[in-house]
N, C-alpha and C. Protein backbone atom coordinates (compact mmCIF):
# COMPACT_ATOMS: atom_id res chain seq x y z
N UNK A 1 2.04 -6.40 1.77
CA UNK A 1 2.17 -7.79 1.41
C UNK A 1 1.60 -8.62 2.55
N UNK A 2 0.74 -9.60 2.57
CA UNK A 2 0.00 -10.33 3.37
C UNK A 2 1.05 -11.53 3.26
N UNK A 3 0.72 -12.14 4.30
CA UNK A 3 1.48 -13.45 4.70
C UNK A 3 1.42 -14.59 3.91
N UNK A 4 1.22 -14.91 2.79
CA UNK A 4 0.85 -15.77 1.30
C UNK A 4 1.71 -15.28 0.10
N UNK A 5 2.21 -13.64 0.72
CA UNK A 5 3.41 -13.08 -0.62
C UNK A 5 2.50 -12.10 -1.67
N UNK A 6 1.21 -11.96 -1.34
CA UNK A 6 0.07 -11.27 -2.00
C UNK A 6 0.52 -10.28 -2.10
N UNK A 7 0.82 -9.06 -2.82
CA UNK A 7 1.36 -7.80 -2.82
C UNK A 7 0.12 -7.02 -2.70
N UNK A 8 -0.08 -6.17 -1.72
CA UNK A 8 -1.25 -5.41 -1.62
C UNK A 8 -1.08 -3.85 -2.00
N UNK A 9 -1.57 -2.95 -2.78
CA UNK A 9 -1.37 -1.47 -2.83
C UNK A 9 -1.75 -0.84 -1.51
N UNK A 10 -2.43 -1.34 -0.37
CA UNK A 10 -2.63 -0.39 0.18
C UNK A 10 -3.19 -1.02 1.60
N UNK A 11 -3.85 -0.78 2.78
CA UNK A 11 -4.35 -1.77 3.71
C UNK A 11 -5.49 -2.49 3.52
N UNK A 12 -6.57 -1.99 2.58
CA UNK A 12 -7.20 -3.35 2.12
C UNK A 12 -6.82 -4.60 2.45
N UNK A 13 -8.16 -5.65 1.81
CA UNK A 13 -7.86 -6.63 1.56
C UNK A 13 -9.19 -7.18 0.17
N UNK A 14 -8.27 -8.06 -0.43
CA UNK A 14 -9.48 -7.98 -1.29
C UNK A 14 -10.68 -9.27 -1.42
N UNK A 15 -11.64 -8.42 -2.21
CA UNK A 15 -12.67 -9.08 -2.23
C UNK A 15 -13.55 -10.03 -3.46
N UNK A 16 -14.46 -10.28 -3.64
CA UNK A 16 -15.37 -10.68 -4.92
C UNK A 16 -15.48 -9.32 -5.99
N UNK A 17 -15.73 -8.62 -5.30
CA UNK A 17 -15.94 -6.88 -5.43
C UNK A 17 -14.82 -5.91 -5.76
N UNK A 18 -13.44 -6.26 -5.41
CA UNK A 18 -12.17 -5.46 -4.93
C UNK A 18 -11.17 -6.44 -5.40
N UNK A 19 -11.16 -6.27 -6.54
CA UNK A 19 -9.42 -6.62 -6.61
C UNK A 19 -7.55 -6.08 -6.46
N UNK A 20 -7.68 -6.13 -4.88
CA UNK A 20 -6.46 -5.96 -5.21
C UNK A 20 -5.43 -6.33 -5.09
N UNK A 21 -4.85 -7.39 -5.64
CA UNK A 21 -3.73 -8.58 -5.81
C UNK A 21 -3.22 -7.45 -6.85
N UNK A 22 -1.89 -6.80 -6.19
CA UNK A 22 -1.30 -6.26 -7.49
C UNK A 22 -0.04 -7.06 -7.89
N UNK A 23 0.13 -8.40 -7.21
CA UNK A 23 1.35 -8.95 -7.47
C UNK A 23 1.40 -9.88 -6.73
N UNK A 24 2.73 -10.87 -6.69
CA UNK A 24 2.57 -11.65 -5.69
C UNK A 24 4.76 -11.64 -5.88
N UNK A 25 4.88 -12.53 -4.80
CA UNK A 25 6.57 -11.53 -3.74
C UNK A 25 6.79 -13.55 -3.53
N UNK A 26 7.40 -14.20 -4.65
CA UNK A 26 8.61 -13.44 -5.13
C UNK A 26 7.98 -13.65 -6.19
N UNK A 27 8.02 -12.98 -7.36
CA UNK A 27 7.48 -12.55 -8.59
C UNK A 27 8.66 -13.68 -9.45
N UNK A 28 7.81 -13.95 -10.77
CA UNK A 28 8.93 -14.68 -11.81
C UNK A 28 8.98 -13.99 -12.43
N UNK A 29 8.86 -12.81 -12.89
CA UNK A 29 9.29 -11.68 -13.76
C UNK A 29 9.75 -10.51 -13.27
N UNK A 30 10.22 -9.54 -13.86
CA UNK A 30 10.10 -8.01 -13.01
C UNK A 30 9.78 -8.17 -11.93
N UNK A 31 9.43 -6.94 -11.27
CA UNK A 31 9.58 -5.97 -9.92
C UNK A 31 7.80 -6.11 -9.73
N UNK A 32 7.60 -6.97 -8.41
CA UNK A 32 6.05 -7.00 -8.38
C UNK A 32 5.69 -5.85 -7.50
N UNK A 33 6.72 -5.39 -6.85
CA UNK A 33 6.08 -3.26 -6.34
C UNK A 33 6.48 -2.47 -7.60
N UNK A 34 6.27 -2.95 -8.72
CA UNK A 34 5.80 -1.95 -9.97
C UNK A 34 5.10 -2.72 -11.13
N UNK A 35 4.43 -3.60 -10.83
CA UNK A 35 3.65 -4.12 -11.40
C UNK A 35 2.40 -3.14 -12.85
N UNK A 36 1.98 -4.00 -13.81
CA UNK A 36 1.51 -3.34 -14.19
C UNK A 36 -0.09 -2.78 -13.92
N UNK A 37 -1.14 -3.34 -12.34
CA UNK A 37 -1.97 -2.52 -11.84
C UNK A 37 -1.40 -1.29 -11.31
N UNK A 38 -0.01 -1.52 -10.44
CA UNK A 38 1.00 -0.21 -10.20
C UNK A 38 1.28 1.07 -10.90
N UNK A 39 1.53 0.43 -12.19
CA UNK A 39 1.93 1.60 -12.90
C UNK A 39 0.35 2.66 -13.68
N UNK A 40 -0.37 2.01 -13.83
CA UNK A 40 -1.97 2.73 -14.06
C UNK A 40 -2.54 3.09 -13.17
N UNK A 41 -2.39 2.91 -11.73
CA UNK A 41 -3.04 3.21 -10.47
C UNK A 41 -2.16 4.35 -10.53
N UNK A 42 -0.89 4.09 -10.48
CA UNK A 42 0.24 5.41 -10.22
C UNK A 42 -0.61 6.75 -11.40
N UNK A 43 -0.46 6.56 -12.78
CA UNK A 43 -0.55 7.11 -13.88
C UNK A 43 -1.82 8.06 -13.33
N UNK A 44 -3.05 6.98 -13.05
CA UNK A 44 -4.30 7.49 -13.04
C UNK A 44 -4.58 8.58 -11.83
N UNK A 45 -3.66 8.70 -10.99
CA UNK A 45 -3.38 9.94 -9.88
C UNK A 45 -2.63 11.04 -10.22
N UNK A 46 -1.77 10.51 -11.08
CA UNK A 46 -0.68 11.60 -11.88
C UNK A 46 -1.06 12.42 -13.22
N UNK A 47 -1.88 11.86 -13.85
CA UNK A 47 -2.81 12.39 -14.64
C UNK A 47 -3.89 11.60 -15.70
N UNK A 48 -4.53 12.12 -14.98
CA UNK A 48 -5.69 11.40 -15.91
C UNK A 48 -6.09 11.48 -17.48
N UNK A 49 -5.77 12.37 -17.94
CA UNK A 49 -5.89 12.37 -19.28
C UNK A 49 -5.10 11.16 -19.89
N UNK A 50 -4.02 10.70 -19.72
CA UNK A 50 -2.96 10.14 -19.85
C UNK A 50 -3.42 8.43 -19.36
N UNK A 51 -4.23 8.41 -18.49
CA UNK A 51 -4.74 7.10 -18.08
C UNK A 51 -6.07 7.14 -18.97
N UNK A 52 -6.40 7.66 -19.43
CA UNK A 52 -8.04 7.35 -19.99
C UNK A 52 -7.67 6.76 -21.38
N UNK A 53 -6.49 7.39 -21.87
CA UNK A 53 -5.78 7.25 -23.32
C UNK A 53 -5.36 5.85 -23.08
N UNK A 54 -5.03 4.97 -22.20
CA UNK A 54 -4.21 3.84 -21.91
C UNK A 54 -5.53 3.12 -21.40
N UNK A 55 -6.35 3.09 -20.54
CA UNK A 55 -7.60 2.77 -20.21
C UNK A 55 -7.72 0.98 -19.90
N UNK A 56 -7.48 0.50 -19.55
CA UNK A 56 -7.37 -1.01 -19.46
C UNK A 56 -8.97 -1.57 -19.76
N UNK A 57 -9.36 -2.48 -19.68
CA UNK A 57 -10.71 -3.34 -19.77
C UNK A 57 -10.62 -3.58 -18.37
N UNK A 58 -10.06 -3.91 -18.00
CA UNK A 58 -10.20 -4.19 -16.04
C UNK A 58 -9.21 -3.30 -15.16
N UNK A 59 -9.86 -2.24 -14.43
CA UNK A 59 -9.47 -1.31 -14.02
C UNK A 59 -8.84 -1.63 -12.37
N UNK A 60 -7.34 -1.02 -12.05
CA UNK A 60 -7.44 -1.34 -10.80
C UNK A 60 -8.15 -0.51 -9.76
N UNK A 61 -8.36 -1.16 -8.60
CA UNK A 61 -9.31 -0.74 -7.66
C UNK A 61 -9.21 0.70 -7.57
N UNK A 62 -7.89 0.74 -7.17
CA UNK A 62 -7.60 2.31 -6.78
C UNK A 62 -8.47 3.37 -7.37
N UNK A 63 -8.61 3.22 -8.45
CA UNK A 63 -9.16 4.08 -9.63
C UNK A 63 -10.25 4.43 -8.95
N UNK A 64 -11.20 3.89 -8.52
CA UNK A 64 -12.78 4.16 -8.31
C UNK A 64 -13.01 3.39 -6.76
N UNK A 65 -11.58 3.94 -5.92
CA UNK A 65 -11.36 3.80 -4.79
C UNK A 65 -12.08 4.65 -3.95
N UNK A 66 -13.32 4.91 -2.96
CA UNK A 66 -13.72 5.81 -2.18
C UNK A 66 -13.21 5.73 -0.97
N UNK A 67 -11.97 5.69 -0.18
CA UNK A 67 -11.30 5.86 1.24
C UNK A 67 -10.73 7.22 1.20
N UNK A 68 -10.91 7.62 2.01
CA UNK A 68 -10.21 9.10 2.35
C UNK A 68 -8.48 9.24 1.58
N UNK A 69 -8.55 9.74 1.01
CA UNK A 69 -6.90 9.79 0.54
C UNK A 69 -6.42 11.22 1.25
N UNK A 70 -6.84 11.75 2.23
CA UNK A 70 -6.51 13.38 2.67
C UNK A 70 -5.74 12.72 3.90
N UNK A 71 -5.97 11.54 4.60
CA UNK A 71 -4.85 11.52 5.82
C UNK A 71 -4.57 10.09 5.98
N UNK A 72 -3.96 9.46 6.74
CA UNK A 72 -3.38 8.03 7.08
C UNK A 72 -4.00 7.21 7.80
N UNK A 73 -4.43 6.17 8.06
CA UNK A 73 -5.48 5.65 8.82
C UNK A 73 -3.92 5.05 10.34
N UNK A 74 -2.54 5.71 10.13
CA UNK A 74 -1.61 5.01 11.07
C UNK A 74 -1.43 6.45 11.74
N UNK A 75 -1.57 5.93 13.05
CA UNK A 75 -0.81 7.22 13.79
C UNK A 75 0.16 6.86 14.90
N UNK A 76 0.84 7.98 15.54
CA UNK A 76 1.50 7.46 16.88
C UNK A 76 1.62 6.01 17.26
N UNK A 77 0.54 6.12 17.58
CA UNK A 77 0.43 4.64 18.77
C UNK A 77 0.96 3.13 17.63
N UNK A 78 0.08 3.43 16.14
CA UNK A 78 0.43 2.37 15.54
C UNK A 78 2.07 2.31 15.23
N UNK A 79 2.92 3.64 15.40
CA UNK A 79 3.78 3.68 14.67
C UNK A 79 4.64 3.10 16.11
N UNK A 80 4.62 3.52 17.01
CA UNK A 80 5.19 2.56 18.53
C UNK A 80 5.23 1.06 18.78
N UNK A 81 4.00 0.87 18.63
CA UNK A 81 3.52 -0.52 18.78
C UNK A 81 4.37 -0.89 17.60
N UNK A 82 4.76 -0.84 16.05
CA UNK A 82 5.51 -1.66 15.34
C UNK A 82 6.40 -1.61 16.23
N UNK A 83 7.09 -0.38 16.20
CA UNK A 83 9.06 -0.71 16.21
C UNK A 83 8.57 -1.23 17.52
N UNK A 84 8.41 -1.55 18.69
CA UNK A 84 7.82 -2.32 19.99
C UNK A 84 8.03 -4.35 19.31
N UNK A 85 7.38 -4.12 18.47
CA UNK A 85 7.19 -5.50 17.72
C UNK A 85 8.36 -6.35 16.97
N UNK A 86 8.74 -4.87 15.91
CA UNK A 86 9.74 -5.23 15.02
C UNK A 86 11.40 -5.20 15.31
N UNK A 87 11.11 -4.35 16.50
CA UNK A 87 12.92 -3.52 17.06
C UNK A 87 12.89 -4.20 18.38
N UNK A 88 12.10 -5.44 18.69
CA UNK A 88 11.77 -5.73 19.96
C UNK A 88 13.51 -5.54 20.99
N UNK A 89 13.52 -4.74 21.76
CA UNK A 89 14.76 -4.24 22.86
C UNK A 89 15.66 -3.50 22.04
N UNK A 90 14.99 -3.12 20.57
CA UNK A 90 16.28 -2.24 19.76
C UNK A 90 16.40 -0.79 20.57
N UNK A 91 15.05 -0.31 20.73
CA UNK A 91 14.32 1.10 21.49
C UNK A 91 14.52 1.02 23.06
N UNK A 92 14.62 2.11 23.70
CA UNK A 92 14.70 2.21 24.66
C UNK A 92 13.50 4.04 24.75
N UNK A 93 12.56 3.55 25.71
CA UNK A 93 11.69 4.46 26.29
C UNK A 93 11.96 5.86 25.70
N UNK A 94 13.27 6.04 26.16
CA UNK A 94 13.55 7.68 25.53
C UNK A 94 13.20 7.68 24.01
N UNK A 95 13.65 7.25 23.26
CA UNK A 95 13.79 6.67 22.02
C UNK A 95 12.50 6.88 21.38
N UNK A 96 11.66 5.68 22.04
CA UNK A 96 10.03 5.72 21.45
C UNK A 96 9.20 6.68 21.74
N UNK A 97 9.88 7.13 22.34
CA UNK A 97 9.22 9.02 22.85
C UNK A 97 9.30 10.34 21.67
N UNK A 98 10.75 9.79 21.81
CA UNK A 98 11.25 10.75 20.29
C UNK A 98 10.80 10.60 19.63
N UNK A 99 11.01 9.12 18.75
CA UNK A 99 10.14 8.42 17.05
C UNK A 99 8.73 8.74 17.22
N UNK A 100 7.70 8.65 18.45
CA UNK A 100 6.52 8.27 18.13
C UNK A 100 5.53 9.44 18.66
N UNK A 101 6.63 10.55 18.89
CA UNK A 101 5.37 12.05 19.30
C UNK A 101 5.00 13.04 18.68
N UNK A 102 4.58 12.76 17.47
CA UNK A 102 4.42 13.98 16.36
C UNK A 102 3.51 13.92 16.67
């Protein structure tokens, strides 16, 4: 979610090219982290036969997404630097040693 309440699927941001506004926080209906680009992005990873049958006219990004989906673009350091940010004096050294050395 970007600072405007934009619900984002993923670290993107979107473009002319890239839509991905899957919602916006606080939503006037339902649950905008299950929105309905959510639930076809979800579907279309879970099985595709099943998404082609449902098939929208405007597809979400994800679908014909080319970013690596095999690993995380967050590691260690990013995962320190939050709680550093977010837990500011919650952590103590030992602590962020533990949480952040896989």
């Amino acid at each position: 979610m970007d600072a405007n309440g934009m619900i984002l699927p993923c670290c993107g941001s979107s473009t002319q090219s890239r839509d991905l506004q899957f919602g916006t926080f606080p939503a006037d209906t339902g649950d905008p982290f299950n929105s309905v680009k959510y639930q076809l992005a979800r579907l279309s990873f879970a099985n595709k036969d099943a998404y082609e049958n449902k098939k929208p006219e405007t597809e979400p990004h994800c679908i014909n997404c080319t970013w690596n989906h095999e690993k995380t673009d967050i590691g260690n350091a990013h995962v320190e630097q939050y709680l550093r940010s977010a837990g500011s004096g919650l952590f103590n050294r030992e602590s962020l040693e533990t949480l952040c050395s896989w």
